[in-house]
Protein backbone atom coordinates (compact mmCIF):
# COMPACT_ATOMS: atom_id res chain seq x y z
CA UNK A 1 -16.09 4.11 17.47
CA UNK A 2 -18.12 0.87 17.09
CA UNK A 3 -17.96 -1.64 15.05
CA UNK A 4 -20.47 -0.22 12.46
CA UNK A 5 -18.92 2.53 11.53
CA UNK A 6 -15.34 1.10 11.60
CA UNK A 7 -16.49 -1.01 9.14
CA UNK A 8 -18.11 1.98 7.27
CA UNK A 9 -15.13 3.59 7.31
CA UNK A 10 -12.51 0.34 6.04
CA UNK A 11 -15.19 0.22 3.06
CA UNK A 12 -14.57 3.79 2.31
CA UNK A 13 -10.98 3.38 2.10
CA UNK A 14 -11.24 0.06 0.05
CA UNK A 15 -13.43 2.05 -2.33
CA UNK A 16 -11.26 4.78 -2.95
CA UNK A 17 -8.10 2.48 -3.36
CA UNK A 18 -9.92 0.06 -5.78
CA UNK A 19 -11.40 2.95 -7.88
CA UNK A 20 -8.44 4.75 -8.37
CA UNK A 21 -6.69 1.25 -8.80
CA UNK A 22 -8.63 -0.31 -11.32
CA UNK A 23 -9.05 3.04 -13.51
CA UNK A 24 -5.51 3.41 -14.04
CA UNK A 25 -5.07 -0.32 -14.15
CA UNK A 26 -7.73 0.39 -17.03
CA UNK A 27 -6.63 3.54 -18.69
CA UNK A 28 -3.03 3.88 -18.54
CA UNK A 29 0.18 1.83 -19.94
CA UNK A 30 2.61 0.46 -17.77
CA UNK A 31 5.38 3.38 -16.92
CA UNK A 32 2.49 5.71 -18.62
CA UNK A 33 2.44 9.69 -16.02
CA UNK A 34 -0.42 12.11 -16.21
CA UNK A 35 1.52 15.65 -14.64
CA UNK A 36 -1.13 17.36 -12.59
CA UNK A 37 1.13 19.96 -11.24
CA UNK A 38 4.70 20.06 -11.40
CA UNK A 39 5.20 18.71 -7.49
CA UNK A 40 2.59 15.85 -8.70
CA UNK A 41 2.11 13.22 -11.31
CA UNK A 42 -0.35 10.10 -12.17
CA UNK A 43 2.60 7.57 -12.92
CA UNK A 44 1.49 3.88 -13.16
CA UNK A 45 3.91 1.42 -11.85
CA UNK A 46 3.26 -2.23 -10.29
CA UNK A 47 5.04 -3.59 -7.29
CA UNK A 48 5.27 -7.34 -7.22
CA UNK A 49 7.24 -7.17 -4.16
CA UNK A 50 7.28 -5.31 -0.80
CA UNK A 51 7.52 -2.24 0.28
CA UNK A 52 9.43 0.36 -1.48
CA UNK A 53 9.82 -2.67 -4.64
CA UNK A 54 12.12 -4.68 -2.51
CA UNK A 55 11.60 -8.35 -3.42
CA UNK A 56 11.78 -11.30 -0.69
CA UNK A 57 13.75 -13.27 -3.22
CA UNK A 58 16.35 -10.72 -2.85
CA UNK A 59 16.45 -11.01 0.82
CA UNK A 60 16.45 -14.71 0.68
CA UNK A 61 18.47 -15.62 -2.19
CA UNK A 62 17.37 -19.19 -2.16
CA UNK A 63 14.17 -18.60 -3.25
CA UNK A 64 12.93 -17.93 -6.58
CA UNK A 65 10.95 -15.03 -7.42
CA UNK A 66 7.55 -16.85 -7.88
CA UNK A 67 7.77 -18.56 -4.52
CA UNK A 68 9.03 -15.54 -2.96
CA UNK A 69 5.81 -13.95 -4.39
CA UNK A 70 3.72 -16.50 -2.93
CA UNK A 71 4.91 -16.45 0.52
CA UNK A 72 4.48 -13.09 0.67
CA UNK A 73 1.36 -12.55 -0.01
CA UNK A 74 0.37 -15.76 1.97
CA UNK A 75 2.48 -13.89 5.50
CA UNK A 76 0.18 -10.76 4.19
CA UNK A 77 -3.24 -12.50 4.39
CA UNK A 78 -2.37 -14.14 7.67
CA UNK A 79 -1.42 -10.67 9.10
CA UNK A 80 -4.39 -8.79 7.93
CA UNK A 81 -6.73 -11.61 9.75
CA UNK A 82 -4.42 -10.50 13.07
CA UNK A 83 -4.84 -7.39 12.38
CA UNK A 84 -8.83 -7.43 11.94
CA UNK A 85 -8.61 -9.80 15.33
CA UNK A 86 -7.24 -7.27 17.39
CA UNK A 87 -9.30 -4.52 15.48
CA UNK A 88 -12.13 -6.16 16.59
CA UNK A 89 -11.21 -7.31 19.86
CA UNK A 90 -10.36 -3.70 20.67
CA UNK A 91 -14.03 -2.04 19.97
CA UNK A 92 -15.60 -5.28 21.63
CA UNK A 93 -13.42 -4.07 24.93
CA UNK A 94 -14.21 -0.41 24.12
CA UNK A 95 -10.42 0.46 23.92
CA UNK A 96 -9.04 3.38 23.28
CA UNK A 97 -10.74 5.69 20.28
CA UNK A 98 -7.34 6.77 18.90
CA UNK A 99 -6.47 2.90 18.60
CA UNK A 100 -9.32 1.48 16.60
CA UNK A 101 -8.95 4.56 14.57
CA UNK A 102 -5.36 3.61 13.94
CA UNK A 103 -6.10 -0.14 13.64
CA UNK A 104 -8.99 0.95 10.77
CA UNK A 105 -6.53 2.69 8.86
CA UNK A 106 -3.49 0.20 9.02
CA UNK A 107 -6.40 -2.44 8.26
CA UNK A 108 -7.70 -1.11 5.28
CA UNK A 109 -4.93 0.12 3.52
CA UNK A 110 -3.24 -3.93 4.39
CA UNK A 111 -6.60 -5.32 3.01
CA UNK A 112 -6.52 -2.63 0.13
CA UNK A 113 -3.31 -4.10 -1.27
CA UNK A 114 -3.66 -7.74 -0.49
CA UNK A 115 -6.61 -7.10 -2.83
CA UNK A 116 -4.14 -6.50 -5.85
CA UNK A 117 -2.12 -9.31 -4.73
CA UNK A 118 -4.46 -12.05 -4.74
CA UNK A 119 -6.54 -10.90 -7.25
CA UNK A 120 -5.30 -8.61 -10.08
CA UNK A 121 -3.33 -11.27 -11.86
CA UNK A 122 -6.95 -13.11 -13.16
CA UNK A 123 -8.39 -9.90 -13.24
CA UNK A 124 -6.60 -7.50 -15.48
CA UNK A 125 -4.31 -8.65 -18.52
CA UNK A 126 -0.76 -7.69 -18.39
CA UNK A 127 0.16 -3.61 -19.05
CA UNK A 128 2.86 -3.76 -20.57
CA UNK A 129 2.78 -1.92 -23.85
CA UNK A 130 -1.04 -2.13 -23.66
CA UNK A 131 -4.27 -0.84 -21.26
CA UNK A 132 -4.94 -3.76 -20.05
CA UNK A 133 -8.86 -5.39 -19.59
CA UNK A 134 -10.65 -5.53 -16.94
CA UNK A 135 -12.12 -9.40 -16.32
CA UNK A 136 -10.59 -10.91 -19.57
CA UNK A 137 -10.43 -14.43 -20.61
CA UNK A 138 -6.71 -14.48 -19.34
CA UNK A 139 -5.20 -12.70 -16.98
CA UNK A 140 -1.55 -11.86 -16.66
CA UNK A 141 -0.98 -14.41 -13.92
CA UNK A 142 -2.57 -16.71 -11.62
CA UNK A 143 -4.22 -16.39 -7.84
CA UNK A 144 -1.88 -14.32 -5.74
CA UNK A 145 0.40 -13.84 -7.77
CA UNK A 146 -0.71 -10.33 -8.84
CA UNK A 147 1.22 -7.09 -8.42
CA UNK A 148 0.11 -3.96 -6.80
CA UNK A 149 -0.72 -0.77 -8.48
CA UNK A 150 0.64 2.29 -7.60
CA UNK A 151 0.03 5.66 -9.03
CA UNK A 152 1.21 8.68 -6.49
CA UNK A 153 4.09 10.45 -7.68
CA UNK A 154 5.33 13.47 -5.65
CA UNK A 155 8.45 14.95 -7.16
CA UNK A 156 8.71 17.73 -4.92
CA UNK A 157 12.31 18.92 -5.99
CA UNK A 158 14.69 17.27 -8.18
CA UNK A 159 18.53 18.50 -8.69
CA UNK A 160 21.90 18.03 -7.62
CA UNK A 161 23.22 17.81 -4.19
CA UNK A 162 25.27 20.38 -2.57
CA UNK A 163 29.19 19.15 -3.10
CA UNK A 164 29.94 19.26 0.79
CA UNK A 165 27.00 16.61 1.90
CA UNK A 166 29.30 13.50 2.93
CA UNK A 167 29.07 10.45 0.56
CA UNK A 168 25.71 11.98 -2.02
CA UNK A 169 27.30 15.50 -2.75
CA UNK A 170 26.88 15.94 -6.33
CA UNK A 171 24.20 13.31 -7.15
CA UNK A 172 20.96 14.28 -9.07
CA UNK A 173 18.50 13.60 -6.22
CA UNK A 174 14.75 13.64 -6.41
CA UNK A 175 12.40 14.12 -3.11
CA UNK A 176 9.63 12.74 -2.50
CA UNK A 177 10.70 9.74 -4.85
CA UNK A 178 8.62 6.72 -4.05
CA UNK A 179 5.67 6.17 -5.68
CA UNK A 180 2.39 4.79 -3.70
CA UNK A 181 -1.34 4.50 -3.61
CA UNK A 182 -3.97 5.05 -1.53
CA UNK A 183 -3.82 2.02 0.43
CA UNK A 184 -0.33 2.90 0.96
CA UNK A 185 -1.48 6.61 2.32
CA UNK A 186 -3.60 4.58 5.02
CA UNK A 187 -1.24 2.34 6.41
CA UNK A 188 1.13 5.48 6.99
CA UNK A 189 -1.97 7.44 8.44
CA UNK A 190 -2.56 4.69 10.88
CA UNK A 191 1.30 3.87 11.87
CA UNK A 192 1.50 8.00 12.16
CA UNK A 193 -1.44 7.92 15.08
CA UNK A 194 0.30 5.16 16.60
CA UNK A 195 3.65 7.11 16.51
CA UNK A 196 2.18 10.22 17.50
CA UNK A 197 -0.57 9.54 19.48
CA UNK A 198 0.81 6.78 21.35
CA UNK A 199 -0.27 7.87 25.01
CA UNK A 200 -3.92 8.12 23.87
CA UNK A 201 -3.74 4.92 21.79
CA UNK A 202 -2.09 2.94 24.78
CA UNK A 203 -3.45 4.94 27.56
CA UNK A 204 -1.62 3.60 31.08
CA UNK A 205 -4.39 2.27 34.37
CA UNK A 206 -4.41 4.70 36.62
CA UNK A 207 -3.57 2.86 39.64
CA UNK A 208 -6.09 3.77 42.98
């Protein structure tokens, strides 16, 4: 893969993610679900922290949420420029195929949400109790400080646990219960070709 249609493929992804960000940024209310089928909803959340809504400031007590907001999305935007360095460095030294595919993925789905967290708070007013606008006067917050917007929901069973599991026997239990975008589906994507395709991706030199 060169590097024109690598970069034919990122803007794909971004496209996708945006779209579907931005229109239920745009046409739903905060905690708002659409059911599609009964194993999948349209549910719009936001995520101001990390993965899986864990907050830095809760890792590091010390700081306060804000400046745990910051950092964070500052650490993000130096990792995606490593990331696009070695995605880059890798097609310039014609690398392995199953890498820069990897690399693409992980890329775009990083740049995807970085987007939202830069960006979205001067774009979009708040959702809470509203739809919010898209480029108003005010936005809900300032330069990277925005959240990202997730909208996958995949409740693909939900009841109680069997008495005899050890420790969760007898709790209501939902699976899949995290909810995610499409960024989100192309970081996975990318980490899953690394994890399962890790002999073509890092291919050992056949010694003469």
């Amino acid at each position: 893969m060169n590097l024109k249609k690598a970069t034919a493929l990122i803007f794909v992804i971004l496209l996708i993610d945006q779209i579907s960000k931005i229109y239920v940024k745009t046409h739903f209310v905060l905690g708002e679900d659409v059911t599609v089928f009964n194993w999948f909803k349209i549910y719009f959340i936001e995520n101001s922290g990390m993965a899986w809504g864990t907050k830095l400031s809760d890792i590091l007590p010390f700081m306060t949420d804000r400046t745990a907001k910051l950092s964070l999305t500052v650490f993000r935007v130096f990792a995606i420029i490593g990331i696009g360095y070695w995605l880059v460095n890798t097609i310039k030294k014609q690398q392995s195929k199953t890498l820069i595919l990897a690399l693409v993925f992980i890329f775009a789905g990083a740049l995807g949400n970085i987007l939202d967290s830069v960006f979205y708070g001067v774009m979009f007013e708040d959702s809470i109790s509203q739809v919010a606008s898209f480029l108003p006067g005010q936005g809900y917050d300032s330069l990277l400080h925005g959240k990202v917007v997730d909208m996958l929901y995949f409740p693909l069973w939900k009841g109680y646990l069997p008495e005899w599991i050890p420790g969760i026997g007898g709790d209501y239990f939902t699976f899949f219960e995290p909810v995610f975008n499409i960024a989100d589906v192309a970081i996975s994507i990318g980490f899953g070709i690394l994890i399962f395709f890790n002999r073509k991706a890092f291919p050992k030199n056949e010694q003469d």
